[in-house]
N, C-alpha and C. Protein backbone atom coordinates (compact mmCIF):
# COMPACT_ATOMS: atom_id res chain seq x y z
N UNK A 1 68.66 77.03 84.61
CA UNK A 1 69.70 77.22 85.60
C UNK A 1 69.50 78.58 86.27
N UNK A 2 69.82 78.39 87.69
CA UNK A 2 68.92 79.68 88.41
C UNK A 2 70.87 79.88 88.58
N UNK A 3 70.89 81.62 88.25
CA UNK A 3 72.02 82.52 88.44
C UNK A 3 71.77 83.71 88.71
N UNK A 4 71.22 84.10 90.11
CA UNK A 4 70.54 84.86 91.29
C UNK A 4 71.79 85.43 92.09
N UNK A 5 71.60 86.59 92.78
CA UNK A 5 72.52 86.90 93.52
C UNK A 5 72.43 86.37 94.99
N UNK A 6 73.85 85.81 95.46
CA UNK A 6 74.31 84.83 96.50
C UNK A 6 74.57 85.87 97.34
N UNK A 7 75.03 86.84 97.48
CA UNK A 7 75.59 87.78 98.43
C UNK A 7 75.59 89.24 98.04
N UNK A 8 75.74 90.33 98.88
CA UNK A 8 75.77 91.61 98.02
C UNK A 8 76.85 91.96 98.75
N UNK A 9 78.09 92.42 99.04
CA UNK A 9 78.67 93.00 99.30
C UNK A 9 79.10 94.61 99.39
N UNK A 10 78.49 95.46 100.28
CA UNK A 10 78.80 96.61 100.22
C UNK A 10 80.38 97.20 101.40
N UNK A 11 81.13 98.14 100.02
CA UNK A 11 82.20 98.43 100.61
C UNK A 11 82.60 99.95 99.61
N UNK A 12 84.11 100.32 99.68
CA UNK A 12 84.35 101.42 99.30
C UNK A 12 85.97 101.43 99.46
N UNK A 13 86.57 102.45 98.25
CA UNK A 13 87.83 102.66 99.22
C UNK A 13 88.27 102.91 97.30
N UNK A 14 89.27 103.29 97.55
CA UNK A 14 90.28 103.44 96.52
C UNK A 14 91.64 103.16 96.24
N UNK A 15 92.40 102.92 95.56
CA UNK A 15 93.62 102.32 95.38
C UNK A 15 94.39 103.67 95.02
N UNK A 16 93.76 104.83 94.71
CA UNK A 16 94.48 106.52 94.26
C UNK A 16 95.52 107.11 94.91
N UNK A 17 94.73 106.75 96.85
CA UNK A 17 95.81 107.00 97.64
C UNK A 17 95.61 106.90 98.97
N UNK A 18 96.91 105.85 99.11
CA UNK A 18 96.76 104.30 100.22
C UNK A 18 96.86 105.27 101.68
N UNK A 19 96.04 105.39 102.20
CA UNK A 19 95.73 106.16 103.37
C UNK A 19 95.48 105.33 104.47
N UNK A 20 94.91 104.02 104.11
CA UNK A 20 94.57 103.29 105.17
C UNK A 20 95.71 102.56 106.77
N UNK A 21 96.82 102.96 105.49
CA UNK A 21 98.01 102.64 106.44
C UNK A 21 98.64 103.41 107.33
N UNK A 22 98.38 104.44 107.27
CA UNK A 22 99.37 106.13 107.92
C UNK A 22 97.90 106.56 108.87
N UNK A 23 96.69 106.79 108.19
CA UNK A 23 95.19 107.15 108.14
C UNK A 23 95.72 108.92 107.94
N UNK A 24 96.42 109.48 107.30
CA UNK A 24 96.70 110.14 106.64
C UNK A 24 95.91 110.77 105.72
N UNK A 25 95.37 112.17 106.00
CA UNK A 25 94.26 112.57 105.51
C UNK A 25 92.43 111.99 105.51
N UNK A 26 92.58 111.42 106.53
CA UNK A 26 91.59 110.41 107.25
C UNK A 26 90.31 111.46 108.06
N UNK A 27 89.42 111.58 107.98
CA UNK A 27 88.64 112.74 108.51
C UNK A 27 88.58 112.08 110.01
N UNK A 28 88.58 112.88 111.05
CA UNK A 28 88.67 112.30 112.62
C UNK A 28 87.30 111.74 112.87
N UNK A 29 85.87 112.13 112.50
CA UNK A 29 85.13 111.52 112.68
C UNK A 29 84.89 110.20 111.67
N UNK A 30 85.66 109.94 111.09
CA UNK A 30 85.59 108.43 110.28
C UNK A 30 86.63 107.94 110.87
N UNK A 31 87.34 108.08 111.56
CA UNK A 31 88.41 107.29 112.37
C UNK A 31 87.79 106.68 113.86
N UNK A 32 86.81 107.95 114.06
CA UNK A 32 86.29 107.49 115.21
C UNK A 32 85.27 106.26 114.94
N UNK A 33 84.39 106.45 114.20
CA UNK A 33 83.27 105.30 113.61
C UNK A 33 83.43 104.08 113.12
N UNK A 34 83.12 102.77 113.21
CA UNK A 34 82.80 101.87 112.57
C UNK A 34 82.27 101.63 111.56
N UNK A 35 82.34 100.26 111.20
CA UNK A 35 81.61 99.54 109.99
C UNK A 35 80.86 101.46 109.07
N UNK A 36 81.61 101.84 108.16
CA UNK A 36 81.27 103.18 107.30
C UNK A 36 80.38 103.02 106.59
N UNK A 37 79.77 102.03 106.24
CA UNK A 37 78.76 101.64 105.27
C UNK A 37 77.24 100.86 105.73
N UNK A 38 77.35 100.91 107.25
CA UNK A 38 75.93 100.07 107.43
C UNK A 38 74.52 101.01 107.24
N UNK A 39 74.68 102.39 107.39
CA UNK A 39 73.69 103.07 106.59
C UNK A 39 73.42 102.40 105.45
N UNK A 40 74.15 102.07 104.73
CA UNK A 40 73.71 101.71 103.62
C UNK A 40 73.32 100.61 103.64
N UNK A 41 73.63 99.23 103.96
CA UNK A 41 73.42 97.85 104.55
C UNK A 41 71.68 98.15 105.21
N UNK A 42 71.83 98.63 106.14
CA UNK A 42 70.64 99.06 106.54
C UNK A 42 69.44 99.40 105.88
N UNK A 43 69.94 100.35 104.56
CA UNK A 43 68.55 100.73 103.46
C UNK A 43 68.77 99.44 102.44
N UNK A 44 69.51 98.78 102.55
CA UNK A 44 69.12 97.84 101.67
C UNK A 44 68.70 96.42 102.16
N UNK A 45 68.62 95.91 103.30
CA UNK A 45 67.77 95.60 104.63
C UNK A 45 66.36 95.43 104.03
N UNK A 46 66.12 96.91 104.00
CA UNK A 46 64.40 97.21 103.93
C UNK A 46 63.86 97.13 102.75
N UNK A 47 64.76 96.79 101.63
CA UNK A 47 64.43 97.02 100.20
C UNK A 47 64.29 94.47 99.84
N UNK A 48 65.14 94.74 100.51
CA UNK A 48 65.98 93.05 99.70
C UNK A 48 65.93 91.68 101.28
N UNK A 49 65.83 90.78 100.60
CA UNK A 49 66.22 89.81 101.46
C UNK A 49 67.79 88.85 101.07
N UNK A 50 68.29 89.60 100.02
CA UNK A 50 69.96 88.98 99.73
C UNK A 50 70.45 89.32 100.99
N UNK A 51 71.52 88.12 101.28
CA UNK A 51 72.64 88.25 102.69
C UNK A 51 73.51 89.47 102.24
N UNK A 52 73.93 90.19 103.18
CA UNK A 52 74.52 91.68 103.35
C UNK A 52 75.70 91.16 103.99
N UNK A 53 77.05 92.06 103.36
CA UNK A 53 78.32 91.78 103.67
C UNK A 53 78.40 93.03 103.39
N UNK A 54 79.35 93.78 104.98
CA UNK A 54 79.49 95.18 104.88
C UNK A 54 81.40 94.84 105.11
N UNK A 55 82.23 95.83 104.39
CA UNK A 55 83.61 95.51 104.42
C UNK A 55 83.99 96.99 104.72
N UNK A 56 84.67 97.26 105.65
CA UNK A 56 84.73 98.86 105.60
C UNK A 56 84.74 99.52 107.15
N UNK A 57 85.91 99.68 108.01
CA UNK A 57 85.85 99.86 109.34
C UNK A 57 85.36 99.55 110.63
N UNK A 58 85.42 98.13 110.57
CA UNK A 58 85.27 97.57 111.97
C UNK A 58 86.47 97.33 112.22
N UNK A 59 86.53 97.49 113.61
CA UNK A 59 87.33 97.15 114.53
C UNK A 59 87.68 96.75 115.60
N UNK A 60 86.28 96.34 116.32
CA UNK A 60 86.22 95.50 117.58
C UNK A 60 85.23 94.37 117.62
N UNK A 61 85.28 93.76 117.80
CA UNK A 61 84.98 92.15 118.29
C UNK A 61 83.10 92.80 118.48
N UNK A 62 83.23 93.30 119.68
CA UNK A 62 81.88 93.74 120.10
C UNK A 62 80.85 94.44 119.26
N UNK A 63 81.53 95.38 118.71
CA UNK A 63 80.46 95.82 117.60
C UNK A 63 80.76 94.90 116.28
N UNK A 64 81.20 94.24 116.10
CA UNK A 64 80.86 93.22 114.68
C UNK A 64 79.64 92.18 115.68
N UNK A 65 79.86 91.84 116.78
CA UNK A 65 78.58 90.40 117.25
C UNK A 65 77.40 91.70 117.35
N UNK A 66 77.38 92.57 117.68
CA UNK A 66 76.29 93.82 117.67
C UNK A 66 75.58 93.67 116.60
N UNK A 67 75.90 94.01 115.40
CA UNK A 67 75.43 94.10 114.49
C UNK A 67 74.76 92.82 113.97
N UNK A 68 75.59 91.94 114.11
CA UNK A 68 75.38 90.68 113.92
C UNK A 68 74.26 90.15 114.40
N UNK A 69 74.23 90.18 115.92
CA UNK A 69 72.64 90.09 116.31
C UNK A 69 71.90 90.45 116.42
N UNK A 70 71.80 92.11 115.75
CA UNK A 70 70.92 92.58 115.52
C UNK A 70 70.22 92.93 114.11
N UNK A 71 71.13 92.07 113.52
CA UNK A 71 70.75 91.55 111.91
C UNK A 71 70.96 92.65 110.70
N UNK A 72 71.94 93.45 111.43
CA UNK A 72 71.83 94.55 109.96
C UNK A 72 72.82 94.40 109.16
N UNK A 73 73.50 92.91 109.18
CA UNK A 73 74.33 92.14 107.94
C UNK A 73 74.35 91.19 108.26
N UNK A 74 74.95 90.02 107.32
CA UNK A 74 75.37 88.61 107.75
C UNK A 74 76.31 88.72 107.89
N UNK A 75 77.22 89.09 107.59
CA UNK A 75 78.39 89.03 107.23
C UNK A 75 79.33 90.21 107.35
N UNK A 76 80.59 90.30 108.66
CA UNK A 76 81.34 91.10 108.59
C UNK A 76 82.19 90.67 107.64
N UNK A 77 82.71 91.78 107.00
CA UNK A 77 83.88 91.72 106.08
C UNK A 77 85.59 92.33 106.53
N UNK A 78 86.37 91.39 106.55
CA UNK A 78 87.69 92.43 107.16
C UNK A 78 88.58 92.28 106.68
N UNK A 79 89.19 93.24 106.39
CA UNK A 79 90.21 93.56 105.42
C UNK A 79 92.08 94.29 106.20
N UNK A 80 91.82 95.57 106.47
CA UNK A 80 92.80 96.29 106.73
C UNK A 80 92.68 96.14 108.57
N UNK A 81 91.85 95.69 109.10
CA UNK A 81 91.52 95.31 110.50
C UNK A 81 92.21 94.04 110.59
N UNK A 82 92.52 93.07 109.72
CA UNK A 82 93.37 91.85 109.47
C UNK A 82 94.96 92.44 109.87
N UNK A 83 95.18 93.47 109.41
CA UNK A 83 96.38 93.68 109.12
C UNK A 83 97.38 94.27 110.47
């Protein structure tokens, strides 16, 4: 029985202290930026052929199909952009 990894999901964040809602102590250049983790998505790109799911500051339509067609994940992930 093959039990291989289906997806990798890269993300971040903490439950210590809920900032995401106020952005309260939020650094201005991470407010300004997107998807916070495709650096990393990106080096692992060049390492792996597992599908990449980045979860972690997108917020427009345009840069999630961006990325998308330019293959540096499969998969947007959205979370607090839902909300």
């Amino acid at each position: 029985m093959n039990r291989g990894v289906d997806l990798l999901e890269i993300s971040g964040g903490t439950y210590e202290e809920v900032t995401f809602f106020t952005q309260k102590g939020v650094k201005k250049s991470t407010k300004e930026r997107e998807a916070y983790f495709l650096d990393f998505a990106k080096a692992v790109r060049l390492e792996s052929e597992i599908p990449i799911m980045v979860t972690g500051g997108f917020r427009t339509l345009n840069f999630c199909n961006k990325v998308l067609e330019n293959k540096e994940l499969d998969i947007v992930g959205l979370g607090v952009a839902l909300i």
